[in-house]
Protein backbone atom coordinates (compact mmCIF):
# COMPACT_ATOMS: atom_id res chain seq x y z
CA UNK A 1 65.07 102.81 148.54
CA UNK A 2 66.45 100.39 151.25
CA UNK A 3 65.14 96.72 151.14
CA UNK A 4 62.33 96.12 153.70
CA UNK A 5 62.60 93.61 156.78
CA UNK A 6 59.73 91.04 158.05
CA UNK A 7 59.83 88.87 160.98
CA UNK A 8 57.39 86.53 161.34
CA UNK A 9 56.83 84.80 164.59
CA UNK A 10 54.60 82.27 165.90
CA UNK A 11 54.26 80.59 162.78
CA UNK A 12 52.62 77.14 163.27
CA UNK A 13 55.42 74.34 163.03
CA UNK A 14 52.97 72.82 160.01
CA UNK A 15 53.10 75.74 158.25
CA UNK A 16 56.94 76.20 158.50
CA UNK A 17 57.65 72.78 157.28
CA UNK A 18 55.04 73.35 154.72
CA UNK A 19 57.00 75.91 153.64
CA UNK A 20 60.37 74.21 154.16
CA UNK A 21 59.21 71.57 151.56
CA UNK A 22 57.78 73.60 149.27
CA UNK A 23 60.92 75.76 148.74
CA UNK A 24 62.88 72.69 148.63
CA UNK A 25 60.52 71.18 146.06
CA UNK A 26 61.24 74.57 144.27
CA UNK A 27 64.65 74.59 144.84
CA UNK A 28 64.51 77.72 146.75
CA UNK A 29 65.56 78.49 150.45
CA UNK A 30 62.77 79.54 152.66
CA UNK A 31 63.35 83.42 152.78
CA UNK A 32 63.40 83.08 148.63
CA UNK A 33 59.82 80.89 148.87
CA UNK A 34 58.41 83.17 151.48
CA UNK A 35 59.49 86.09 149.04
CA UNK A 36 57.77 84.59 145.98
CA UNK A 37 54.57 84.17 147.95
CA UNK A 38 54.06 87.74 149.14
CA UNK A 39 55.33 89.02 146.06
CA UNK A 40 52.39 86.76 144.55
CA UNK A 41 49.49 87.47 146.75
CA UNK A 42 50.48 90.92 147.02
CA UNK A 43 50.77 91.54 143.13
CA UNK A 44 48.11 93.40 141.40
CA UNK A 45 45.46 91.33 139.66
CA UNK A 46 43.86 92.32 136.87
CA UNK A 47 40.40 93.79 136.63
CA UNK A 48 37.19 90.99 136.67
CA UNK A 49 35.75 92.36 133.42
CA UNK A 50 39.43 91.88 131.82
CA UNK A 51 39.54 87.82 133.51
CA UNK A 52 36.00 87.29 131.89
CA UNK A 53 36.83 88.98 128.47
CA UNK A 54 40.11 86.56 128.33
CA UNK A 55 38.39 83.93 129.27
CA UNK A 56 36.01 84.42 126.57
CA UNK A 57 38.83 84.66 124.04
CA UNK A 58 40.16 82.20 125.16
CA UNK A 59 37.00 79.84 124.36
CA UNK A 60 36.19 81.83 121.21
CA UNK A 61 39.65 80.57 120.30
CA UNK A 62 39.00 76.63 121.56
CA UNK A 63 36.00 76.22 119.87
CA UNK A 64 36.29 78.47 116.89
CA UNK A 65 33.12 78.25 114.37
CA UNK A 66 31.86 75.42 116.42
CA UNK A 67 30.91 77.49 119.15
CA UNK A 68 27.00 77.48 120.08
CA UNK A 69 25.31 80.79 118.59
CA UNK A 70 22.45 80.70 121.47
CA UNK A 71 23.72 78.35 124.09
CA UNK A 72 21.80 80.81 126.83
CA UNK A 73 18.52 80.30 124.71
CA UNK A 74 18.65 76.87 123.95
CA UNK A 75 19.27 76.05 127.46
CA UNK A 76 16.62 78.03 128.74
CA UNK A 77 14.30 76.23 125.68
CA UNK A 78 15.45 73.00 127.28
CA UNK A 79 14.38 73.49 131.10
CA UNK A 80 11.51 74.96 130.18
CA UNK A 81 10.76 71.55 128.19
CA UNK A 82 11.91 69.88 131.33
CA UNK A 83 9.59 71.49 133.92
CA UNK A 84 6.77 70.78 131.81
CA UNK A 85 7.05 67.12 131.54
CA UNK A 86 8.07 67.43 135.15
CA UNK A 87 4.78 69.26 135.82
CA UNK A 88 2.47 67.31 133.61
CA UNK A 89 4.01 64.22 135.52
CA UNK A 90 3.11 65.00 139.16
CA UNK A 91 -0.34 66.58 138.08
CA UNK A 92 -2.92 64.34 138.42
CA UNK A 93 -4.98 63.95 135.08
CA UNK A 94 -9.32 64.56 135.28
């Protein structure tokens, strides 16, 4: 398989010293930097479900047997306390 040519032109002078200094700052040229990006954005990414159940594992593993057993429910306990001192507040009392 041969090796694939791009040519980019009109690229916004901001955007090519952008570039400039952040293959510099990479110590890359700019063809190398430019490579690394598209390679990059253009890499597959993994599905959402896998992100979230890595994330998860990730905080399973941060917090360990500390980690709340019904955060959703005691949440949900707590603006419901919330909206009815809020409520009983602005109601005016008989």
């Amino acid at each position: 398989m041969g090796v694939a040519i791009l040519n980019i032109r009109n690229l916004d002078p901001e955007v090519h010293k952008s570039l400039r200094m952040r293959a510099a700052s990479n110590g890359r040229s700019m063809e190398a930097e430019a490579r690394q990006i598209l390679a990059e954005a253009c890499a597959p990414r993994p599905p959402k479900a896998q992100v979230a159940a890595e994330v998860q594992a990730a905080f399973d593993r941060l917090l360990g047997d500390r980690k709340p057993k019904s955060a959703t429910d005691d949440l949900i306990r707590e603006r419901r306390r919330e909206a009815r001192r809020e409520w009983s507040r602005s109601t005016p009392r008989r």
